[in-house]
C-alpha atoms as a PDB file:
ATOM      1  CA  UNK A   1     -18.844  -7.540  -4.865  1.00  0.00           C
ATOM      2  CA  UNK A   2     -17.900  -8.976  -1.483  1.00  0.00           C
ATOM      3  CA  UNK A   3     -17.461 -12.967  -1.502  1.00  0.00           C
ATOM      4  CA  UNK A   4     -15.331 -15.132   0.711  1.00  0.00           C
ATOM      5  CA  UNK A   5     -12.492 -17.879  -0.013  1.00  0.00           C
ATOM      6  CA  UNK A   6     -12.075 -20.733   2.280  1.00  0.00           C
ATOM      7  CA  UNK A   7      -8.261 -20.985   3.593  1.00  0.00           C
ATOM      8  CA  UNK A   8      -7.393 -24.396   2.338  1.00  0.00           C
ATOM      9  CA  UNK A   9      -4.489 -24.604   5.688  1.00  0.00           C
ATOM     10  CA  UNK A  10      -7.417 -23.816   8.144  1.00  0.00           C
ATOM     11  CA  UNK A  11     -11.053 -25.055   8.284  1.00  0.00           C
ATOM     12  CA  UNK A  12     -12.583 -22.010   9.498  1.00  0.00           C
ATOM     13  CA  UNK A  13     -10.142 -19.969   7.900  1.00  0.00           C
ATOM     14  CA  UNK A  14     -11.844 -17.150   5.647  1.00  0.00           C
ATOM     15  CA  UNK A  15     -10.312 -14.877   2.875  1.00  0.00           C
ATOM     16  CA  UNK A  16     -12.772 -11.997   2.397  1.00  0.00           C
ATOM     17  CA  UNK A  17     -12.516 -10.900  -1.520  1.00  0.00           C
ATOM     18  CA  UNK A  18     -13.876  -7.394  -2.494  1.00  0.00           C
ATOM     19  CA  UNK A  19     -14.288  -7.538  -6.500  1.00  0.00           C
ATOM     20  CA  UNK A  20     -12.071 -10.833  -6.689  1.00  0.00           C
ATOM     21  CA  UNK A  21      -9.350  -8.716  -4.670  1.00  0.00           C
ATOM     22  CA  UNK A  22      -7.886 -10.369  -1.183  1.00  0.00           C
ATOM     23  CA  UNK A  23      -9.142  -7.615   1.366  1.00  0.00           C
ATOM     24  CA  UNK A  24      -9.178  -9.516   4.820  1.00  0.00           C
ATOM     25  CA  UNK A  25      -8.361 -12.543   6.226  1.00  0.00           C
ATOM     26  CA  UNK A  26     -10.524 -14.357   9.315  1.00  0.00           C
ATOM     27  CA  UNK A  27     -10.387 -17.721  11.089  1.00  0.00           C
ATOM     28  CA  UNK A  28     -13.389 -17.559  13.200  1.00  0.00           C
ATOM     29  CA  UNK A  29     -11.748 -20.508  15.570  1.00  0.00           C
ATOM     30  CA  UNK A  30      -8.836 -17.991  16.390  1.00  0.00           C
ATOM     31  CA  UNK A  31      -9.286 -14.845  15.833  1.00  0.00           C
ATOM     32  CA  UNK A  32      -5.568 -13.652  16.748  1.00  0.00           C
ATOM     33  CA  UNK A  33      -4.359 -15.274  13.832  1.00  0.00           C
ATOM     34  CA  UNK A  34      -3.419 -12.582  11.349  1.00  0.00           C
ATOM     35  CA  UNK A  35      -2.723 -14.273   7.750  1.00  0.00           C
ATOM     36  CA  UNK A  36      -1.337 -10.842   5.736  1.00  0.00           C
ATOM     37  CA  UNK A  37       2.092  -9.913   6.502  1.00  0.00           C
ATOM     38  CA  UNK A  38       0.720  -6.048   7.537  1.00  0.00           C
ATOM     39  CA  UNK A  39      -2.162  -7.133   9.384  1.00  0.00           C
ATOM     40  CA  UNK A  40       0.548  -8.969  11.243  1.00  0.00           C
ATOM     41  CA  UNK A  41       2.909  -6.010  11.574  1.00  0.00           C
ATOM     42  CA  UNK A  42      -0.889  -4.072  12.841  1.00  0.00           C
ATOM     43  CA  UNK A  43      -1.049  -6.895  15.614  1.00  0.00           C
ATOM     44  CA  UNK A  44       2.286  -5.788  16.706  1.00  0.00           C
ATOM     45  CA  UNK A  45       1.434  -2.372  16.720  1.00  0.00           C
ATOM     46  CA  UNK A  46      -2.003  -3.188  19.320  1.00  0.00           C
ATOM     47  CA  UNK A  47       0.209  -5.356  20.994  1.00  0.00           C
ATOM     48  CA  UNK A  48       2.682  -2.923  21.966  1.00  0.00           C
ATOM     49  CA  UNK A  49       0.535   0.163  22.265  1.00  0.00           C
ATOM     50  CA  UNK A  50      -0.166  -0.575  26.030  1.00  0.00           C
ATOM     51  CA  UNK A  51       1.073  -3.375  28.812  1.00  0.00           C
ATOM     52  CA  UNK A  52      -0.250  -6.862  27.642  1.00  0.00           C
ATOM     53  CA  UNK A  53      -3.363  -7.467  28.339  1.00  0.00           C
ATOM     54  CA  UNK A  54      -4.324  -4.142  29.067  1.00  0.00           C
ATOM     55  CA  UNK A  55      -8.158  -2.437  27.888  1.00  0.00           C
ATOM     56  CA  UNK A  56      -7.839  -0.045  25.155  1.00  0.00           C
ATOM     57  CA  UNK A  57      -9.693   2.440  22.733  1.00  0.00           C
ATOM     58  CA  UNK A  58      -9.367   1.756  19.647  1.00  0.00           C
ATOM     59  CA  UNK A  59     -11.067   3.311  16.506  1.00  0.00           C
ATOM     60  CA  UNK A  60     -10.422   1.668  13.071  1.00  0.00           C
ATOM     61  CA  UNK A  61     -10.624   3.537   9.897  1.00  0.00           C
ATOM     62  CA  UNK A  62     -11.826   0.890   7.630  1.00  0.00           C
ATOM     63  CA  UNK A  63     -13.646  -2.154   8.507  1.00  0.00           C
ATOM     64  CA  UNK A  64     -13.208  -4.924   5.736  1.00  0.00           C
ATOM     65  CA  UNK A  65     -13.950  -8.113   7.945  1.00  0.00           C
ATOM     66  CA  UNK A  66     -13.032  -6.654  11.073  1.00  0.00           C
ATOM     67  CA  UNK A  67      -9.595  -8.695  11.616  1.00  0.00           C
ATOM     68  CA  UNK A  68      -7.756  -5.978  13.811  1.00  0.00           C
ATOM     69  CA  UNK A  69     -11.059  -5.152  16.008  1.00  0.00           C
ATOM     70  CA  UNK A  70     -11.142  -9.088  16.087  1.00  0.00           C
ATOM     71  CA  UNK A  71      -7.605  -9.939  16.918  1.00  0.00           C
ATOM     72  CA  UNK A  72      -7.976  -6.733  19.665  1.00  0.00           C
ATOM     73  CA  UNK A  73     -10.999  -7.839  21.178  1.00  0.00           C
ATOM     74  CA  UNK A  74      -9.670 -11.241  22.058  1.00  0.00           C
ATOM     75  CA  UNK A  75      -6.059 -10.238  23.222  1.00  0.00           C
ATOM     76  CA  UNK A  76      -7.314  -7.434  25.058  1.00  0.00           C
ATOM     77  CA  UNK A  77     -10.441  -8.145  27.023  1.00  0.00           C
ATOM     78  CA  UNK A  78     -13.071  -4.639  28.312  1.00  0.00           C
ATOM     79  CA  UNK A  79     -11.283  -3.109  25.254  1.00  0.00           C
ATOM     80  CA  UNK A  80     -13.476  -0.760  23.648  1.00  0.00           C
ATOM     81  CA  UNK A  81     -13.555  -0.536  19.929  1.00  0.00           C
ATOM     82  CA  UNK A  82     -15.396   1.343  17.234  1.00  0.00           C
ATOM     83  CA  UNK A  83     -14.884   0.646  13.341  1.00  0.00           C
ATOM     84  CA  UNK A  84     -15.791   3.129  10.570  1.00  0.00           C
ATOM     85  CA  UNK A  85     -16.880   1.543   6.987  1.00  0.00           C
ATOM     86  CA  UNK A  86     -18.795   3.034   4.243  1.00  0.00           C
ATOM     87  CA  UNK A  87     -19.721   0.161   2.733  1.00  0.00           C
ATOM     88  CA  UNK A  88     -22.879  -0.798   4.462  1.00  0.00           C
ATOM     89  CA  UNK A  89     -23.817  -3.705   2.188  1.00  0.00           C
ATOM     90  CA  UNK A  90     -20.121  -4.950   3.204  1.00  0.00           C
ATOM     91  CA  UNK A  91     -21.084  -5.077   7.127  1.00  0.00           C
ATOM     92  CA  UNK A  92     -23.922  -6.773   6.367  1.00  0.00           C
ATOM     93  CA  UNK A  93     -22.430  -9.875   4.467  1.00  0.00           C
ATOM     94  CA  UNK A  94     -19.232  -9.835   7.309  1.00  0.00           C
ATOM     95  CA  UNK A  95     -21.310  -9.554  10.335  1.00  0.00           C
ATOM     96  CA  UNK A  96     -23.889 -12.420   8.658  1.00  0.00           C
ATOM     97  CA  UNK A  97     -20.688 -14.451   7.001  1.00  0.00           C
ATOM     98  CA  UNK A  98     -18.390 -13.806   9.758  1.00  0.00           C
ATOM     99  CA  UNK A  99     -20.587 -13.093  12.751  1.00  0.00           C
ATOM    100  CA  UNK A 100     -18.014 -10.861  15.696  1.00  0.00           C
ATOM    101  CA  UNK A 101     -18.643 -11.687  19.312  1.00  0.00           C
ATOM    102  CA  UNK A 102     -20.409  -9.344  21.334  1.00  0.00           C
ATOM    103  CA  UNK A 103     -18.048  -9.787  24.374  1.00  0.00           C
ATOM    104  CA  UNK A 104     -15.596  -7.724  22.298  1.00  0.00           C
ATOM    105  CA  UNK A 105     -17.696  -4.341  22.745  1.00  0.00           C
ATOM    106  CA  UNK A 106     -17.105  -3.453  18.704  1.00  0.00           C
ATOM    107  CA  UNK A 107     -19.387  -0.703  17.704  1.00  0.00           C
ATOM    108  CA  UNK A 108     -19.642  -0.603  13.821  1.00  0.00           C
ATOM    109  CA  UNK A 109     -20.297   3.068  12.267  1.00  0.00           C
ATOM    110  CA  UNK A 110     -21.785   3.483   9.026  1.00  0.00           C
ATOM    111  CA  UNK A 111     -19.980   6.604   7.196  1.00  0.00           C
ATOM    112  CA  UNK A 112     -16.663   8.274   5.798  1.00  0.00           C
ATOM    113  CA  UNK A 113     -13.787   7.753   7.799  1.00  0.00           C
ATOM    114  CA  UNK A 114     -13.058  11.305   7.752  1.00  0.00           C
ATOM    115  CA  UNK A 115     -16.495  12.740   8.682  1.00  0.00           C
ATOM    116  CA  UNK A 116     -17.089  10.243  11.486  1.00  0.00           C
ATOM    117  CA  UNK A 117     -13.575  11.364  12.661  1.00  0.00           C
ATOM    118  CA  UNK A 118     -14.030  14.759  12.704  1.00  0.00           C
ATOM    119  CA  UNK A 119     -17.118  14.041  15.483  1.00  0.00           C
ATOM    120  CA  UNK A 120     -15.102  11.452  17.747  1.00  0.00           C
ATOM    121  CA  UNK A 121     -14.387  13.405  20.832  1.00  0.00           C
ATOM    122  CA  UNK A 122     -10.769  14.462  21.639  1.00  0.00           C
ATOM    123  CA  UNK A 123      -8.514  12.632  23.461  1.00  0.00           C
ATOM    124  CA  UNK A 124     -10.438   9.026  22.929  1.00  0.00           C
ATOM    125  CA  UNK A 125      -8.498   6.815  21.364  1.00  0.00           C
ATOM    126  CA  UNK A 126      -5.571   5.001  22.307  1.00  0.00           C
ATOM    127  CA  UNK A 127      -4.843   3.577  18.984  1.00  0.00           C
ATOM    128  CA  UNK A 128      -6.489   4.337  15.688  1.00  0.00           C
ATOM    129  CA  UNK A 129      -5.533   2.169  12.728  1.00  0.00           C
ATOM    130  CA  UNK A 130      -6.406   3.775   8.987  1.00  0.00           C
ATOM    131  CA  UNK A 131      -6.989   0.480   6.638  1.00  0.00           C
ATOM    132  CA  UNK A 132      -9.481   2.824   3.674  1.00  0.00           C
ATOM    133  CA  UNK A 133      -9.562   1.656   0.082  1.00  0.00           C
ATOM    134  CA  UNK A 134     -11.599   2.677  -2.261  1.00  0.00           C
ATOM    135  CA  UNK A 135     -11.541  -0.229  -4.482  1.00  0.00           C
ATOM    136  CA  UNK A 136      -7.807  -0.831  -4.205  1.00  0.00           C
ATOM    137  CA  UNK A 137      -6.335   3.122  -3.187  1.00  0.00           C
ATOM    138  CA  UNK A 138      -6.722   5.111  -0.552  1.00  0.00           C
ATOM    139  CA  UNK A 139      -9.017   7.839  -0.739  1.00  0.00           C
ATOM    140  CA  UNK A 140      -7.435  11.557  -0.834  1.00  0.00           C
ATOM    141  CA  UNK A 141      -8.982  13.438   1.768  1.00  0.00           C
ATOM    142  CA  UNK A 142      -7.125  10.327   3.553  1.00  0.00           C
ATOM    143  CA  UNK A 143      -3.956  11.353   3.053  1.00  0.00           C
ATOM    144  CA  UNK A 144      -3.664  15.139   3.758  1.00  0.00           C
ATOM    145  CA  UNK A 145      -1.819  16.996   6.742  1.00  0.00           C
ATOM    146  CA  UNK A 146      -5.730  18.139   7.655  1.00  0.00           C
ATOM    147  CA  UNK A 147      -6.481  14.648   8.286  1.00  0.00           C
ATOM    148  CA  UNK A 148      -3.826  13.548   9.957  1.00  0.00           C
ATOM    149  CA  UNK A 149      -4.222  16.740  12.507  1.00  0.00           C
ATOM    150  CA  UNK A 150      -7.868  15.038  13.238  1.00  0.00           C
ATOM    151  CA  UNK A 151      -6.104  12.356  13.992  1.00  0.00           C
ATOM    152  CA  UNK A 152      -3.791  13.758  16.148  1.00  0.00           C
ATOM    153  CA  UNK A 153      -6.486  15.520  18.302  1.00  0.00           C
ATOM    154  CA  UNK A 154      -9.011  12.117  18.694  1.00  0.00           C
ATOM    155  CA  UNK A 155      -5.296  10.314  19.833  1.00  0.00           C
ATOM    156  CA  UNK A 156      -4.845  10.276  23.184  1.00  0.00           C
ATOM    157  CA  UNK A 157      -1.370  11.841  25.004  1.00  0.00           C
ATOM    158  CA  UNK A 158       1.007   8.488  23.896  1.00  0.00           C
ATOM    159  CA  UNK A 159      -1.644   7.092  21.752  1.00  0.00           C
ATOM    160  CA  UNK A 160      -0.218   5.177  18.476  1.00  0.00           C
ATOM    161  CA  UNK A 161      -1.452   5.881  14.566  1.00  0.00           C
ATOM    162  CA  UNK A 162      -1.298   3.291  12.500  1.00  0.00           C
ATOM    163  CA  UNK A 163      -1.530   3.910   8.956  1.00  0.00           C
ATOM    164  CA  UNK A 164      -1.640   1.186   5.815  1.00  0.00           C
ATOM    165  CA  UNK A 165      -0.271   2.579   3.170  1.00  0.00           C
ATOM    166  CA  UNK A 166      -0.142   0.427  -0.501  1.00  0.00           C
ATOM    167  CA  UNK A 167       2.789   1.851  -2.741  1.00  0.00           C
ATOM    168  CA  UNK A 168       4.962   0.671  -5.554  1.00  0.00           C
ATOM    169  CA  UNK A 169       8.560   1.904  -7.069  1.00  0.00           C
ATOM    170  CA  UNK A 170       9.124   4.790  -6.696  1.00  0.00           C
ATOM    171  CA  UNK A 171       7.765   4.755  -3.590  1.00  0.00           C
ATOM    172  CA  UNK A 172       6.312   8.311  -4.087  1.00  0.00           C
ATOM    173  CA  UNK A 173       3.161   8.141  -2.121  1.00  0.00           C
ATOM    174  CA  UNK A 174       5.103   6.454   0.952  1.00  0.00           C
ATOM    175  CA  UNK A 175       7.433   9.147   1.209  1.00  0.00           C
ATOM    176  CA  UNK A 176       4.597  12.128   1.168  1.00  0.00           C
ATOM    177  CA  UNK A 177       3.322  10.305   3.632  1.00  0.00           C
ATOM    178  CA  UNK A 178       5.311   9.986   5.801  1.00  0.00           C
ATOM    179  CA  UNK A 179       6.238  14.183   5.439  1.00  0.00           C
ATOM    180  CA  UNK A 180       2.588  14.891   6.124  1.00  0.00           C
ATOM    181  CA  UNK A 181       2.403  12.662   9.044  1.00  0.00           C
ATOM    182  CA  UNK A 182       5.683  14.356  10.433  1.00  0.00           C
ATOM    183  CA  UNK A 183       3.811  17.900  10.602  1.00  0.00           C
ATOM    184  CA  UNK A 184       1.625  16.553  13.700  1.00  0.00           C
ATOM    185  CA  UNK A 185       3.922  13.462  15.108  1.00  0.00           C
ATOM    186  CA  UNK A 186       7.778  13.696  16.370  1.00  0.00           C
ATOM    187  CA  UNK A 187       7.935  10.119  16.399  1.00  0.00           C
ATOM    188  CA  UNK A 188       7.636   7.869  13.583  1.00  0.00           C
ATOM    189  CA  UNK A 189       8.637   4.435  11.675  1.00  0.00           C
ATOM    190  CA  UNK A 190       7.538   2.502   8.931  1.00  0.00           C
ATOM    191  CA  UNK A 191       7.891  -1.078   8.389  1.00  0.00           C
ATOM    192  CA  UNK A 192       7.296  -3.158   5.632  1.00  0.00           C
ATOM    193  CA  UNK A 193       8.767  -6.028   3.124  1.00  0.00           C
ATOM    194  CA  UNK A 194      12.376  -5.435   2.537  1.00  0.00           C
ATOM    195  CA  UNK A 195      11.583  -5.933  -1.126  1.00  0.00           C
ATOM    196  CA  UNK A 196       8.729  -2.973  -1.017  1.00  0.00           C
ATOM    197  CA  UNK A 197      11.492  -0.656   0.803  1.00  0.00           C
ATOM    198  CA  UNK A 198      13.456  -1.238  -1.748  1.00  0.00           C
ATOM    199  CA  UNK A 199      11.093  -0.337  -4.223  1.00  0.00           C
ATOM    200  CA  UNK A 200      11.209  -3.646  -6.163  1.00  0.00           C
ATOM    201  CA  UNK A 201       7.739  -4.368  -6.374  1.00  0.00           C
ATOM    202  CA  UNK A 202       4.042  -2.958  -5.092  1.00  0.00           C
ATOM    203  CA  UNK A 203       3.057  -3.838  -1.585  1.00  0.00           C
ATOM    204  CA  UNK A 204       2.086  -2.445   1.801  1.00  0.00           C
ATOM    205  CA  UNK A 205       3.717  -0.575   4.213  1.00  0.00           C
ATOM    206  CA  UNK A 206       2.686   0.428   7.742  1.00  0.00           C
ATOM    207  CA  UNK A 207       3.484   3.661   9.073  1.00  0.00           C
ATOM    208  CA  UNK A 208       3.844   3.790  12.791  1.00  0.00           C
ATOM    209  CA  UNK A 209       3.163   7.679  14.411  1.00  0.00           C
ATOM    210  CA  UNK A 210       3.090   8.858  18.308  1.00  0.00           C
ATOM    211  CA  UNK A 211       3.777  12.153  20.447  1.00  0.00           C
ATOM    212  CA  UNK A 212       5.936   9.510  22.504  1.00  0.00           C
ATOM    213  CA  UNK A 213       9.210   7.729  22.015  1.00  0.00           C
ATOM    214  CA  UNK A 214       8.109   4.232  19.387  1.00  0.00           C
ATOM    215  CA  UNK A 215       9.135   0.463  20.800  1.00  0.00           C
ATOM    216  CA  UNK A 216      11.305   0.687  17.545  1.00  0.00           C
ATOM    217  CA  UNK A 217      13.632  -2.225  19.095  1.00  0.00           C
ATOM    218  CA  UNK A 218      10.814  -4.299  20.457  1.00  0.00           C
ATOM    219  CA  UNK A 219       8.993  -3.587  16.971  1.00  0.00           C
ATOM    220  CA  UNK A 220      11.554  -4.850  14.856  1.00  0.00           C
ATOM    221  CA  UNK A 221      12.487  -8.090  16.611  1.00  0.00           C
ATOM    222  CA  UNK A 222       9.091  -8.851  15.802  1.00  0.00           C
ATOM    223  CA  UNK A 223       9.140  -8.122  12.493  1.00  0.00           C
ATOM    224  CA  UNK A 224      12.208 -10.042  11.876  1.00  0.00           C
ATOM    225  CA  UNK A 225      10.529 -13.366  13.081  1.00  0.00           C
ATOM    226  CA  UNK A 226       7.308 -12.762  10.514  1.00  0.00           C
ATOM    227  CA  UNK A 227       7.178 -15.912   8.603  1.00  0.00           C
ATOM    228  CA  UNK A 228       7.369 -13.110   6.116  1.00  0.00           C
ATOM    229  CA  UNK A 229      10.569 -10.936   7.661  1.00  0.00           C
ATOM    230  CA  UNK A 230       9.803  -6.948   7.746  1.00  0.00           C
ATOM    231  CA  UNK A 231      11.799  -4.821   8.245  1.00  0.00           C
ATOM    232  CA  UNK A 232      11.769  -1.030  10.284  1.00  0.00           C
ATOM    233  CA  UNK A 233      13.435   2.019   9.517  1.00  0.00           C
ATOM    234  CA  UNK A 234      13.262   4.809  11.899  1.00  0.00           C
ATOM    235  CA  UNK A 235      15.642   7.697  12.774  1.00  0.00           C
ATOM    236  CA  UNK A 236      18.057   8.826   9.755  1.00  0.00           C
ATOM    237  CA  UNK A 237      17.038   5.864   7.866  1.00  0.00           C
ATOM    238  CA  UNK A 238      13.761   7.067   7.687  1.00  0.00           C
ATOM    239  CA  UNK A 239      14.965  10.730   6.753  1.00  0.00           C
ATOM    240  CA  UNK A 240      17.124   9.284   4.210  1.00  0.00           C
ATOM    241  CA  UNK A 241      14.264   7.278   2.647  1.00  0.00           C
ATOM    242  CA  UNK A 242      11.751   9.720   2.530  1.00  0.00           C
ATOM    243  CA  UNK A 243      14.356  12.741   0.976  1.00  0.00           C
ATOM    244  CA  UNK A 244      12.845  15.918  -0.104  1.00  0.00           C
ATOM    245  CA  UNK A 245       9.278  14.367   0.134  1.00  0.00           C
ATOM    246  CA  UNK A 246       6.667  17.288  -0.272  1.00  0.00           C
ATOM    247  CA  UNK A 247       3.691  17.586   2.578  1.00  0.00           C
ATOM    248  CA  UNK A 248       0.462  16.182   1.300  1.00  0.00           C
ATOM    249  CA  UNK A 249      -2.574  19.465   1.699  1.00  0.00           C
ATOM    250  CA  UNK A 250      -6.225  18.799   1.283  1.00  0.00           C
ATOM    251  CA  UNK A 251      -5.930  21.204  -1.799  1.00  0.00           C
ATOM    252  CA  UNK A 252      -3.258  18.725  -3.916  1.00  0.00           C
ATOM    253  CA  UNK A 253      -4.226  15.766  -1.955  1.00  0.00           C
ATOM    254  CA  UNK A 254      -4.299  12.313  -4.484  1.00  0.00           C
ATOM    255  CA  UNK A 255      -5.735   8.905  -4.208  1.00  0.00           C
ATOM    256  CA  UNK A 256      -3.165   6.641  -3.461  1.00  0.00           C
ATOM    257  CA  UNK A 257      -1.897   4.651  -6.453  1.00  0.00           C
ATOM    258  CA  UNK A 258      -3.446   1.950  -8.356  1.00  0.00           C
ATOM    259  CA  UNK A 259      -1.845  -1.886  -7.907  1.00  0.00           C
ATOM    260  CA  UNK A 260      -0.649  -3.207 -11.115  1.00  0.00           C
ATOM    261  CA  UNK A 261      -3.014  -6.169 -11.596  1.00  0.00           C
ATOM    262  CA  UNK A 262      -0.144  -8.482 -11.193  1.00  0.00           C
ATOM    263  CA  UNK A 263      -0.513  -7.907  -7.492  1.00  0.00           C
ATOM    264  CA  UNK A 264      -3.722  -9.917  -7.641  1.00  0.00           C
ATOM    265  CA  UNK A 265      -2.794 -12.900  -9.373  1.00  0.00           C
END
């Protein structure tokens, strides 16, 4: 059941909830404020995908309440955007609750992520961003080398994936991920808590992918000035984190795994 939280700091300030869970956050008067820590580190990612300013294609896997397609239609102006959610009882409450301005060209599509991907031409995004949860995991025809070769064909030359990816110790689900992704992409980093890199507790990571050199420097510094720091590991940090991780296949792909219940309360 979708319901939404007022933000006690900020008086139009929205947490959407999706069975008591914290899915999205929104504050309608400014819509480039990003409350979660990786929907921050996914602003960075838009940001730096293309000169400031600049009109992009985006297509977001996942629509909760909208917050990147938000945060992207006002800090890049003519961008055009289309978001893929499943729920369609969930776009009804947001776009009644939480109502988008049509300025920002969004184009909502009802469907799986993975279907509606597999008819987006080739070559039309600039940046996708894959946010799916299936109650609180990722689904697993999600996370398979197939999908991300979809992905790689709907990207445009020097696009940006951006992937969030929820994980705990040991980490397991990160790592194949970020094998599988490797397969189709030569660049990538992740970026996350320090404390979730370390595998101390259940969190999110974001995993950054491109055919291009990444702004790994640029990235970081603005990681490191989060009010909640993150940090980036790219290069042989990143090969030493992810080890001997196995490539994901559509024929042993898993959900991702299930948040202790902790992470909720």
């Amino acid at each position: 059941m979708a319901e939404l939280e007022p933000d006690p700091d900020r008086p139009r300030g929205r947490t959407l909830l999706i069975d008591r869970a914290p899915q999205s956050h929104v504050d309608l008067d400014d819509p480039t404020h990003l409350e979660f820590s990786y929907q921050r580190r996914l602003g960075h990612i838009a940001d730096l995908v293309a000169p400031p300013g600049k009109p992009v294609q985006v297509l977001h896997l996942g629509g909760g309440a909208f917050t990147l397609a938000r945060y992207v239609g006002a800090t890049r102006p003519r961008s055009v955007q289309q978001v893929v959610e499943i729920d369609a009882p969930l776009v009804e409450f947001v776009r009644r609750e939480l109502p988008l301005d049509p300025a920002w060209r969004i184009r909502v599509r009802g469907g799986d992520a993975r279907a509606v991907l597999a008819r987006t031409p080739d070559d039309w995004a600039d940046l996708i961003i894959a946010d799916v949860f299936s109650g609180a995991r990722t689904p697993a025809h999600l996370t398979s080398a197939e999908f991300a070769g979809e992905v790689r064909r709907v990207l445009r030359p020097g696009g940006f994936y951006a992937a969030n990816l929820a994980d705990g110790p040991p980490l397991a689900h990160v790592k194949a991920q970020i094998a599988t992704v490797r397969t189709v992409f030569p660049e990538l980093c992740l970026t996350a808590d320090p404390a979730v890199l370390r595998g101390k507790r259940f969190g999110n990571a974001v995993l950054l992918a491109a055919d291009r050199p990444l702004p790994v420097a640029e990235l970081t510094r603005r990681c490191a000035t989060d009010p909640h720091q993150g940090r980036v590991q790219h290069g042989r940090e990143l090969d030493d984190f992810t080890g001997g991780a196995a490539v994901v296949t559509d024929a042993d792909a898993r959900p991702s795994p299930e948040p202790p219940p902790s992470v909720f309360h």
